[in-house]
C-alpha atoms as a PDB file:
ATOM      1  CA  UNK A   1      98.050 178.357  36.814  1.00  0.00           C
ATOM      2  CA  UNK A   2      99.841 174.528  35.688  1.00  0.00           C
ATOM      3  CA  UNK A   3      99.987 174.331  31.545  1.00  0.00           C
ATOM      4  CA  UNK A   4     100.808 170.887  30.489  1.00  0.00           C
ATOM      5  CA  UNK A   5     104.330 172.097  30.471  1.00  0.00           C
ATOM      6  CA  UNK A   6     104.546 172.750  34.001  1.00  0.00           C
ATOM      7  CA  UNK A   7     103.363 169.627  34.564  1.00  0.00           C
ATOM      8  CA  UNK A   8     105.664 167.612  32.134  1.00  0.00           C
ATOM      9  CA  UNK A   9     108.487 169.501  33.846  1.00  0.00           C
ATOM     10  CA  UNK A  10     107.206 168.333  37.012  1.00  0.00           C
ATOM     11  CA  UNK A  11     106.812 164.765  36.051  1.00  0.00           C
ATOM     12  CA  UNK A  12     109.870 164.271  35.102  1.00  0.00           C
ATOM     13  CA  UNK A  13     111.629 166.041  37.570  1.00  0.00           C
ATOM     14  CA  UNK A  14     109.811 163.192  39.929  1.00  0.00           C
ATOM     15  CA  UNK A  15     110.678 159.911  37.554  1.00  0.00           C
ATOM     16  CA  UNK A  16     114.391 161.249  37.751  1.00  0.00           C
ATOM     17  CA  UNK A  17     114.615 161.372  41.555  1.00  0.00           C
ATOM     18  CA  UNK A  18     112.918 158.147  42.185  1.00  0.00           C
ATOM     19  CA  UNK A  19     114.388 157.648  45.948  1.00  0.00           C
ATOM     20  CA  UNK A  20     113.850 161.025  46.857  1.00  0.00           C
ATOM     21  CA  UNK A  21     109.932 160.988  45.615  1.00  0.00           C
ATOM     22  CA  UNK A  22     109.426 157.784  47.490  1.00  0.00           C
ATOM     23  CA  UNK A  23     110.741 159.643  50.421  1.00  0.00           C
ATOM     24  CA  UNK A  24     109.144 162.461  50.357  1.00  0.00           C
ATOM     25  CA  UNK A  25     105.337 160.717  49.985  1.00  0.00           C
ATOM     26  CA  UNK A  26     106.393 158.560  52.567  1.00  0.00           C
ATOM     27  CA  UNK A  27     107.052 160.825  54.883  1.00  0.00           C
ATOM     28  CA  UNK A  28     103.803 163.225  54.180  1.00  0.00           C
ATOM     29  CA  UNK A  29     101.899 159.694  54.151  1.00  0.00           C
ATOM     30  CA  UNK A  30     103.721 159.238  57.584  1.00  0.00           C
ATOM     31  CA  UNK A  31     103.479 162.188  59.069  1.00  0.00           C
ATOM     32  CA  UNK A  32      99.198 162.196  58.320  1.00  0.00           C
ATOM     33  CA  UNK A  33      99.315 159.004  60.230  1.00  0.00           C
ATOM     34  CA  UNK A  34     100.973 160.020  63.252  1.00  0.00           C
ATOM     35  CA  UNK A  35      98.370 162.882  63.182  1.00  0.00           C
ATOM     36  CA  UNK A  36      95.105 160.583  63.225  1.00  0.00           C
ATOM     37  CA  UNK A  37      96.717 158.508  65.340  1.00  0.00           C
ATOM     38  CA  UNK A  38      97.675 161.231  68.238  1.00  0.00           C
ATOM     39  CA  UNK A  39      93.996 162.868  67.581  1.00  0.00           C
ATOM     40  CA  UNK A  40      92.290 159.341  68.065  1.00  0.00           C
ATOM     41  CA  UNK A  41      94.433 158.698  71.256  1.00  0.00           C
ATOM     42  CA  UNK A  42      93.599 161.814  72.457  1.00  0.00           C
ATOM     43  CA  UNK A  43      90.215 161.751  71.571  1.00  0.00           C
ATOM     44  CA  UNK A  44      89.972 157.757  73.155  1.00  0.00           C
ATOM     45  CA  UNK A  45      91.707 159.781  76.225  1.00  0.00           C
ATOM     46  CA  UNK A  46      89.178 162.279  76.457  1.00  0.00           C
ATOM     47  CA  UNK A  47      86.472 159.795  76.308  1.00  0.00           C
ATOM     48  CA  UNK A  48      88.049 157.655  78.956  1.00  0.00           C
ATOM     49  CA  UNK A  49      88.384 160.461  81.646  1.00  0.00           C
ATOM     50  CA  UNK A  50      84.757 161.444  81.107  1.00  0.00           C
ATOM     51  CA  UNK A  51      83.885 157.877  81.654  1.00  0.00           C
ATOM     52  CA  UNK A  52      85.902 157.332  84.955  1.00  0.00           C
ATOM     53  CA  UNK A  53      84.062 160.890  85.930  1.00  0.00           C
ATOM     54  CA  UNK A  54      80.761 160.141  84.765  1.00  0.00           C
ATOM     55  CA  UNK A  55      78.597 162.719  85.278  1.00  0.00           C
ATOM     56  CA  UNK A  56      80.642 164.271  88.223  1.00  0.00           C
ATOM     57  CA  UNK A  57      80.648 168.032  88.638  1.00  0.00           C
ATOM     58  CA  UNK A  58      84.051 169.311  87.270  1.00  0.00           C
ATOM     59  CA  UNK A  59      83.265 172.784  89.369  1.00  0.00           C
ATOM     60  CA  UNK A  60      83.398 170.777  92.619  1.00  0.00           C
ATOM     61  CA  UNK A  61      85.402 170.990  95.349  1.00  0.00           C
ATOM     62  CA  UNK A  62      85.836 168.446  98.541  1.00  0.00           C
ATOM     63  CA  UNK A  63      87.556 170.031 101.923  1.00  0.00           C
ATOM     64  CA  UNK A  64      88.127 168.400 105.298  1.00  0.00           C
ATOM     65  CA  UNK A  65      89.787 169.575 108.737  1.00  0.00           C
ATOM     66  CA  UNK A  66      93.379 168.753 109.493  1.00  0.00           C
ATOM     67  CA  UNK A  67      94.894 168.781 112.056  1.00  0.00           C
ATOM     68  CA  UNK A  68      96.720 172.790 113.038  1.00  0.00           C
ATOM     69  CA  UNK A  69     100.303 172.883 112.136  1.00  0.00           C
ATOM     70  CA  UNK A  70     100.468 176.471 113.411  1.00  0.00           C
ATOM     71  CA  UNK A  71      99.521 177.996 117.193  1.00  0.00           C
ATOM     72  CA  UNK A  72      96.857 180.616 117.658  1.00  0.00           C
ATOM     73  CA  UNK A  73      95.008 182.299 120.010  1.00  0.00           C
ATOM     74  CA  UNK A  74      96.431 180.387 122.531  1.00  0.00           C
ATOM     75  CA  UNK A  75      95.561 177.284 121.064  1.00  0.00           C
ATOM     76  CA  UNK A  76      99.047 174.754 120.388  1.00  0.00           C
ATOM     77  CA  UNK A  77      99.674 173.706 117.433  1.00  0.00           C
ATOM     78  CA  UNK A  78      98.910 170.189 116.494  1.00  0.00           C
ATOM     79  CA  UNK A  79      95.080 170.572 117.392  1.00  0.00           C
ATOM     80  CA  UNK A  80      92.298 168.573 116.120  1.00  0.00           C
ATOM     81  CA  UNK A  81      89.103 170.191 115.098  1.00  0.00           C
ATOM     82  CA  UNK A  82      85.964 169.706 112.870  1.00  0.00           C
ATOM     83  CA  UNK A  83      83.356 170.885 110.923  1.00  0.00           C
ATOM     84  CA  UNK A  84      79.895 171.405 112.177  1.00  0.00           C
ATOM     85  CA  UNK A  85      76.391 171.862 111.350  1.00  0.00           C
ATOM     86  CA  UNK A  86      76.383 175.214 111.732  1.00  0.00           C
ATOM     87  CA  UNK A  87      79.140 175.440 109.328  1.00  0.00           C
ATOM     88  CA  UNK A  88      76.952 174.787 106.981  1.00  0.00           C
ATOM     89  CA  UNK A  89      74.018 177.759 107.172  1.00  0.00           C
ATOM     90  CA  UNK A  90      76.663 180.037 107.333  1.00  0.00           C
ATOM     91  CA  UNK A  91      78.632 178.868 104.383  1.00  0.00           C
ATOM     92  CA  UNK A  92      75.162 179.301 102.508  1.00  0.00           C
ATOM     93  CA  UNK A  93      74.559 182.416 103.758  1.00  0.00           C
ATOM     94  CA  UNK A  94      78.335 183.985 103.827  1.00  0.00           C
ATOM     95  CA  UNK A  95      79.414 183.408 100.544  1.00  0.00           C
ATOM     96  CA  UNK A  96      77.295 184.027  97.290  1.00  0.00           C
ATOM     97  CA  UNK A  97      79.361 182.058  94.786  1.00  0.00           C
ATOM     98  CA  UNK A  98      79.090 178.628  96.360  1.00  0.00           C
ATOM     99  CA  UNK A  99      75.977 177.090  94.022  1.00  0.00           C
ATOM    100  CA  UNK A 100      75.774 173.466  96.306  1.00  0.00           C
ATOM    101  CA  UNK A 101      77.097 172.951  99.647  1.00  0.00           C
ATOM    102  CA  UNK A 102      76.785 169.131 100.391  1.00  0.00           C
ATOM    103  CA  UNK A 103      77.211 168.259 103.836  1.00  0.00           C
ATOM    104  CA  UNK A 104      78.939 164.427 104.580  1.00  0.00           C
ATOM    105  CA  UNK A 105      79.333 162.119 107.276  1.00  0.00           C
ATOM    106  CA  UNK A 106      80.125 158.746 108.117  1.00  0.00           C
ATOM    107  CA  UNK A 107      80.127 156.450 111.078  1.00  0.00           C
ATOM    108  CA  UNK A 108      83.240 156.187 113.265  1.00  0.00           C
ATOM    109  CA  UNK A 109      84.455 153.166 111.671  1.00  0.00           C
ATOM    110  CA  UNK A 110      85.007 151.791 108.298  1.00  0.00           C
ATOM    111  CA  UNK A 111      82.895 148.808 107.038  1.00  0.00           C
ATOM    112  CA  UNK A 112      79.707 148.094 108.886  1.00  0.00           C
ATOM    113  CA  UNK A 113      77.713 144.575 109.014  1.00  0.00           C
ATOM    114  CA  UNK A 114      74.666 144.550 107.378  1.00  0.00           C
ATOM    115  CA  UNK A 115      72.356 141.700 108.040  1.00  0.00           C
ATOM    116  CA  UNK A 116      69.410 140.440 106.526  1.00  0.00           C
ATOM    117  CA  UNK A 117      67.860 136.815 107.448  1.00  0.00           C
ATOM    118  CA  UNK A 118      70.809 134.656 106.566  1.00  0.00           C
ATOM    119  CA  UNK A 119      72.846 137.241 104.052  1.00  0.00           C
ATOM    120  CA  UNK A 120      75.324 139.543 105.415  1.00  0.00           C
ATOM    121  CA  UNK A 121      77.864 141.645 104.207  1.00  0.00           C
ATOM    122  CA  UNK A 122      80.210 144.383 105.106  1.00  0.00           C
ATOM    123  CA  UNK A 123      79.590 148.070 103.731  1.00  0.00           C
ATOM    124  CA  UNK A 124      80.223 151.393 103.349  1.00  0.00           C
ATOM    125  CA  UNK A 125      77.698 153.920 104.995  1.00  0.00           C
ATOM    126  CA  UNK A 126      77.662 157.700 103.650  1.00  0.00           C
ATOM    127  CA  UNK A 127      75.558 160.377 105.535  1.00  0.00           C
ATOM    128  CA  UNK A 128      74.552 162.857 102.817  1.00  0.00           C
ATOM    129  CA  UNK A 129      71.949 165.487 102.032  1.00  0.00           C
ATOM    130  CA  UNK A 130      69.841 165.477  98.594  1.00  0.00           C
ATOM    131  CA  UNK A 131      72.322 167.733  97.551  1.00  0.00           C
ATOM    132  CA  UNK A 132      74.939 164.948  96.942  1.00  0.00           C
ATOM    133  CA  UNK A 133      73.418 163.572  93.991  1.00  0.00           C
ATOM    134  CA  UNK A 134      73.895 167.087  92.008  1.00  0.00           C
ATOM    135  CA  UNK A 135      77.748 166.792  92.552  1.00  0.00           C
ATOM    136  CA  UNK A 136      77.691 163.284  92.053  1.00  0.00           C
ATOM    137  CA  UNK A 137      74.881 161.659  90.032  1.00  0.00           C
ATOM    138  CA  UNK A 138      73.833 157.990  90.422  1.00  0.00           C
ATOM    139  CA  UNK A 139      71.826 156.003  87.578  1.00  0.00           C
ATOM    140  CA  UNK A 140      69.133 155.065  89.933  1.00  0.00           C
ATOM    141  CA  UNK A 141      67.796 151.736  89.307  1.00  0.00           C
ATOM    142  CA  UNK A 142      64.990 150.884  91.674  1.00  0.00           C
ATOM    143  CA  UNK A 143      62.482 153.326  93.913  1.00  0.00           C
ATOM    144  CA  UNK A 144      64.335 156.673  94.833  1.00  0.00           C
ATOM    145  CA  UNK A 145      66.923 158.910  96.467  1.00  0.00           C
ATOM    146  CA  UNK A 146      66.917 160.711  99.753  1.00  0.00           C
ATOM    147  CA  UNK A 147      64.668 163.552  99.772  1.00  0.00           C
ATOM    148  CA  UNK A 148      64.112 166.603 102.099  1.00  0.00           C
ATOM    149  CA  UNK A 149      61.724 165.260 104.062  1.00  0.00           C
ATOM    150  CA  UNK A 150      64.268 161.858 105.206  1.00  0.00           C
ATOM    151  CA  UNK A 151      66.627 164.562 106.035  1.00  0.00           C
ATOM    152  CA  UNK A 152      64.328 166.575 108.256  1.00  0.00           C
ATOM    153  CA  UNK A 153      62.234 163.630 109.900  1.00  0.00           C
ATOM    154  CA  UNK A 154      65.738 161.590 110.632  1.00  0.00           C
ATOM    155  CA  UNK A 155      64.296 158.708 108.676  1.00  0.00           C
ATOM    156  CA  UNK A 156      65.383 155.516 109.313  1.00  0.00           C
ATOM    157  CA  UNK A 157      65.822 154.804 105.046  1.00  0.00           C
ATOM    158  CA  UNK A 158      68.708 153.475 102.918  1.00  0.00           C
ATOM    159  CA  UNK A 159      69.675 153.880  98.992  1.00  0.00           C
ATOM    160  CA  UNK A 160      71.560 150.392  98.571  1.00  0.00           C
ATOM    161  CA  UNK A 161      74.707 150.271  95.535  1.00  0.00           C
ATOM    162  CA  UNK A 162      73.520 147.291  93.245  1.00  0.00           C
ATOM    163  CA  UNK A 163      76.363 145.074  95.236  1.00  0.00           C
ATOM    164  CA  UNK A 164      74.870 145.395  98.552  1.00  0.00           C
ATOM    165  CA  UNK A 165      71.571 144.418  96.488  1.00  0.00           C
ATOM    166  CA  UNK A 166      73.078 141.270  94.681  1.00  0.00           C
ATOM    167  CA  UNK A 167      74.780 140.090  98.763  1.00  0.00           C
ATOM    168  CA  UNK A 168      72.004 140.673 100.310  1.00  0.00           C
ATOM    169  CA  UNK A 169      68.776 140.149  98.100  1.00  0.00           C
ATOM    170  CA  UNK A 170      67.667 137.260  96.118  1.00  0.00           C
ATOM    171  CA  UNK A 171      68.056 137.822  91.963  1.00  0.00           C
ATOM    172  CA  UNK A 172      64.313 138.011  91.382  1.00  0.00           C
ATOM    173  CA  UNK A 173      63.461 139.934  95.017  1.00  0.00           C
ATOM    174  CA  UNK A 174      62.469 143.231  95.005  1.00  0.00           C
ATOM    175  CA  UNK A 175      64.106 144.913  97.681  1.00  0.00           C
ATOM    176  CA  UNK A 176      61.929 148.470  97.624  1.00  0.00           C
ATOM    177  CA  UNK A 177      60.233 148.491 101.362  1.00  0.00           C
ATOM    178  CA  UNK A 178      62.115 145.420 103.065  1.00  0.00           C
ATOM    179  CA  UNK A 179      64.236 146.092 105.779  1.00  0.00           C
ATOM    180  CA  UNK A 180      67.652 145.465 106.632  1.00  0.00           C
ATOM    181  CA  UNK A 181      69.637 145.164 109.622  1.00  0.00           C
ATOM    182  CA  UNK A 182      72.884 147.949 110.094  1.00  0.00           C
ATOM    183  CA  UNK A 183      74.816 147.510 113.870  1.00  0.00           C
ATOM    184  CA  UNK A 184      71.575 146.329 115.037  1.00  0.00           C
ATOM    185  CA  UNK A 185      69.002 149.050 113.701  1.00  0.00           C
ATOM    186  CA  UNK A 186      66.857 148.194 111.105  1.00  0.00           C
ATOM    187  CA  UNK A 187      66.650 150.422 107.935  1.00  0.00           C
ATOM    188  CA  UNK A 188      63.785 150.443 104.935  1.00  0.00           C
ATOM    189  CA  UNK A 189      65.495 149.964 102.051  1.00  0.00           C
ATOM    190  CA  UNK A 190      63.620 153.351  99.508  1.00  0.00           C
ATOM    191  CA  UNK A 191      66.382 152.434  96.435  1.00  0.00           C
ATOM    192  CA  UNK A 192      69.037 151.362  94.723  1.00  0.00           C
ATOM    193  CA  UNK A 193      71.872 152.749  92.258  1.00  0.00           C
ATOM    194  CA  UNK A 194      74.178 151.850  90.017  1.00  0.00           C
ATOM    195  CA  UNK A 195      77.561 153.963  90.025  1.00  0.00           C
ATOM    196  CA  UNK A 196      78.322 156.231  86.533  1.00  0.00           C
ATOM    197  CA  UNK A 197      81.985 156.012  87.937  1.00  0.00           C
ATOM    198  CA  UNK A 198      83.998 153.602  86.184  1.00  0.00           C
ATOM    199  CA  UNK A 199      87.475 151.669  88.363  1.00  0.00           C
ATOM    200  CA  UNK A 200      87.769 152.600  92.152  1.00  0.00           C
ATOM    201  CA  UNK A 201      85.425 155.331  92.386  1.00  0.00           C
ATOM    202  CA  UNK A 202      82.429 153.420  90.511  1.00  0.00           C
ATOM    203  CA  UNK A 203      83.389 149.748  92.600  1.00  0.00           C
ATOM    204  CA  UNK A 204      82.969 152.332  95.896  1.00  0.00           C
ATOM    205  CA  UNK A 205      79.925 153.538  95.164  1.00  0.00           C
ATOM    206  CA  UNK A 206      78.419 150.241  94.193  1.00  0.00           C
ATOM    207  CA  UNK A 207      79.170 148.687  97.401  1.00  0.00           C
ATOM    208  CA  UNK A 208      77.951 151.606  99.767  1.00  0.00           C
ATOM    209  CA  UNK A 209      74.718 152.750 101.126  1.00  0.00           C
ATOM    210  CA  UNK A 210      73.547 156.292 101.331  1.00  0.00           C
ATOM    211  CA  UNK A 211      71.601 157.345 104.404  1.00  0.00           C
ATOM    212  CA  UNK A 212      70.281 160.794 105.823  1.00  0.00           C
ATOM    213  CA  UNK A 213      73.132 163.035 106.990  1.00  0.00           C
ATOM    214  CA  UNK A 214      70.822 163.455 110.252  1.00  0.00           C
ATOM    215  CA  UNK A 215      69.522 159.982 110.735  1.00  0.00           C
ATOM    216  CA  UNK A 216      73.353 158.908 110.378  1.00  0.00           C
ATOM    217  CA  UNK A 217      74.310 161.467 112.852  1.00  0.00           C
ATOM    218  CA  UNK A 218      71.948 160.122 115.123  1.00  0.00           C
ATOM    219  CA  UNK A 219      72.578 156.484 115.144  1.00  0.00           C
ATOM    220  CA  UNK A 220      76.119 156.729 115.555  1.00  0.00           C
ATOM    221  CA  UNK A 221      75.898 159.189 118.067  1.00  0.00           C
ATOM    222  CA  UNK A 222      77.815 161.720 116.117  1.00  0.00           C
ATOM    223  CA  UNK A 223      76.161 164.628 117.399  1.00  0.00           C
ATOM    224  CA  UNK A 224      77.037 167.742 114.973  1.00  0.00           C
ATOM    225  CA  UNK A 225      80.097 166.796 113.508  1.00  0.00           C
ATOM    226  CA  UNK A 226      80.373 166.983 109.600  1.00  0.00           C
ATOM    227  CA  UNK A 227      83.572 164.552 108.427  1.00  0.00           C
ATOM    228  CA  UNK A 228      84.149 167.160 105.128  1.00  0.00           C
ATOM    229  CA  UNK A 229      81.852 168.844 102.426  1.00  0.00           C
ATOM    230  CA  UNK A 230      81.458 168.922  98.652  1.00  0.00           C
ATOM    231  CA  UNK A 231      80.259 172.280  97.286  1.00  0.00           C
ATOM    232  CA  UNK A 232      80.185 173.527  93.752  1.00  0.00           C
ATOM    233  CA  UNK A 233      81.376 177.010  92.367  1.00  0.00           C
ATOM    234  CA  UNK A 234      78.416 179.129  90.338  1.00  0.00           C
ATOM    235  CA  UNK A 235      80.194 178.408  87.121  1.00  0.00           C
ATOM    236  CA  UNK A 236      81.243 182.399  86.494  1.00  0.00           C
ATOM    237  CA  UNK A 237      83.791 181.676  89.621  1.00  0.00           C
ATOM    238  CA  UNK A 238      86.879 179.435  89.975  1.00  0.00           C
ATOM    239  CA  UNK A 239      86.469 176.604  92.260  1.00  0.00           C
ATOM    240  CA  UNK A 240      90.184 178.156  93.891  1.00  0.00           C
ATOM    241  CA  UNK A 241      88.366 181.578  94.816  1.00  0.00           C
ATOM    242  CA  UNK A 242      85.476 179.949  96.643  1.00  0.00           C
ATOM    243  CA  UNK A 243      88.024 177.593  98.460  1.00  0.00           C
ATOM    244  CA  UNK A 244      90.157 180.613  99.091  1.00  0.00           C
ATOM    245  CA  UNK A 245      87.023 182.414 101.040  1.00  0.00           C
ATOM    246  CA  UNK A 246      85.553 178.808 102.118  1.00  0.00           C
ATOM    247  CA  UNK A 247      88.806 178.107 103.859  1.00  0.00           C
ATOM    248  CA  UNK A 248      88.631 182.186 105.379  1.00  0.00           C
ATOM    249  CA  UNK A 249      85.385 181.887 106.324  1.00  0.00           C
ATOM    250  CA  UNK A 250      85.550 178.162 108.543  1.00  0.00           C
ATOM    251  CA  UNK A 251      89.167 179.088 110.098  1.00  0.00           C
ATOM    252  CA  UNK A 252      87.813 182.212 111.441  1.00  0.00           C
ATOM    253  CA  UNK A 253      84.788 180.457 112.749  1.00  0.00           C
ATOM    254  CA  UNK A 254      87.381 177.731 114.387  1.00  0.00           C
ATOM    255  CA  UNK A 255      90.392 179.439 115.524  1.00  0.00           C
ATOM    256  CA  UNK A 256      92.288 178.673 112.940  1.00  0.00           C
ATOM    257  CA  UNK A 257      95.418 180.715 111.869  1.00  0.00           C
ATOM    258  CA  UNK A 258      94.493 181.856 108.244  1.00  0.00           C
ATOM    259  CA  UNK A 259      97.923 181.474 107.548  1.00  0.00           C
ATOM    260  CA  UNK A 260      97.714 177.433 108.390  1.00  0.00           C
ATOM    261  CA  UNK A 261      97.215 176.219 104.944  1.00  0.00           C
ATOM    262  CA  UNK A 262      98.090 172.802 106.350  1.00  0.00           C
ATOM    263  CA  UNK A 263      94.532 172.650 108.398  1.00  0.00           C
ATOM    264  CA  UNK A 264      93.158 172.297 105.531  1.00  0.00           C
ATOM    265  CA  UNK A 265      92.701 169.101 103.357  1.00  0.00           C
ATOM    266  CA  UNK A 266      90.969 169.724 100.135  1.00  0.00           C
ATOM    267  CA  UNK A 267      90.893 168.556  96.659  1.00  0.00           C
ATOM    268  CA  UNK A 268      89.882 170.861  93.572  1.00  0.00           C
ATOM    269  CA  UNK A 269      87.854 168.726  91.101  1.00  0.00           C
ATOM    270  CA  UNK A 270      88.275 171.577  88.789  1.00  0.00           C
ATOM    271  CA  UNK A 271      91.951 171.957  88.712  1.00  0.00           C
ATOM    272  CA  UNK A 272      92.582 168.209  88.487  1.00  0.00           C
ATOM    273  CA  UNK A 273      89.972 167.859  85.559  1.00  0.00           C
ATOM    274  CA  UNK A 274      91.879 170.688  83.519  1.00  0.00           C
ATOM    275  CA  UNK A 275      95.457 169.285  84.190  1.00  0.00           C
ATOM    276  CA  UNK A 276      94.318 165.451  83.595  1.00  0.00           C
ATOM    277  CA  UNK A 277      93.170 166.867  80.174  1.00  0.00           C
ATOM    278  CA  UNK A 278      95.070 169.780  79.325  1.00  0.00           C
ATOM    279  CA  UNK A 279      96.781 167.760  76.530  1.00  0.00           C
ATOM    280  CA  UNK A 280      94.249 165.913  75.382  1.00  0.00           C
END
């Protein structure tokens, strides 16, 4: 323990090295500050990454067909192929760690007109199941999502991104029930969202319409093509082992070399969310 000795001793050990005290507290006074800074910069980075996410399901995964890069069974390399509905029972029933398998579509072009009286405006359409909306939450702001029921009676209904609300509704006009006019079909409008995505992702979302995977299928004449899907990993399994057997699974259904990593496109919302903040 200090006696008052110990502590004259140290006193004046400090008055007689003036410079070097001053140093010394400054850089312990420095090197505290550097710390709160880097933790609040890392925390204001953490909380800016889950706001550009929102509420987005970090054990998510989104895979498309390319096209083959290697020849196989006789097919040349260089083909184009796609994903269909069938795809998607037997993903379900193949392989027992996928939790969500969300189906998506969209028409054969980009924007599409939308028309109603004198307002118009040029969209995004996405074909989805109900399923969607568990990967990808929406604050829902009027009426309500797709359901089950949209899906399976090809219903001719719309959810509407607040944009496509504020071009094509008045301010004070509830837009629940009206209709609105999409490459000449007319669509009830059943609700609208508001994106939890913040920069590209959120100005997307508010500026596109989600239909019924089927009724979109249908309109545009589609048949049983799926563009890509987004499934989620039960959370005891990596998103990169169900992609490994996901991947498997379709090529083998398709024709597909299982060696022809290139015929795949995917993106692992898992992997990117741990390297984005690994240092954080």
């Amino acid at each position: 323990m200090f006696n008052q000795d110990n502590w004259q001793e140290i006193l004046n050990t400090l008055a007689k090295n003036k410079f070097r005290t001053i140093l010394t507290a400054f850089g312990v006074f420095w090197g505290i500050l550097m710390l709160v800074i880097m933790l609040g910069s890392a925390k204001g980075l953490s909380n800016g990454m889950y706001l550009i996410m929102g509420d987005f399901a970090t054990n998510s995964l989104f895979i498309w067909p390319e096209n083959t890069t290697i020849p196989f069974k006789g097919f040349p390399k260089d083909r184009s192929w796609r994903f269909t509905n069938e795809d998607t029972k037997v993903l379900k029933d193949n392989i027992s760690e996928i939790e969500i398998v969300a189906p998506r579509t969209h028409p054969p072009h980009g924007n599409n007109l939308f028309i109603r009286g004198k307002n118009t405006g040029a969209f995004n359409i996405n074909g989805d199941y109900p399923e969607y909306f568990k990967i990808d939450p929406v604050t829902l702001t009027q009426g309500r999502l797709l359901n089950d029921l949209d899906l399976k009676d090809r219903r001719k209904v719309v959810v509407i991104g607040k944009r496509v609300k504020e071009s094509l509704f008045d301010a004070n006009e509830n837009p629940i029930g009206q209709y609105i006019q999409i490459q000449g079909v007319y669509f009830q409008v059943i609700g609208v969202f508001k994106s939890k995505h913040t920069q590209g992702w959120g100005t997307y979302q508010n500026e596109a319409v989600f239909m019924p995977f089927t009724t979109l299928q249908k309109t545009y004449n589609l048949g049983n093509i799926v563009r890509y899907y987004s499934i989620t990993a039960k959370r005891q399994y990596s998103v990169a082992f169900v992609e490994k057997k996901i991947r498997a699974l379709l090529a083998t259904r398709h024709s597909v070399s299982t060696e022809d990593i290139q015929a795949f496109g995917s993106n692992n919302i898992e992997e990117q969310f741990k390297t984005e903040t690994e240092f954080l």
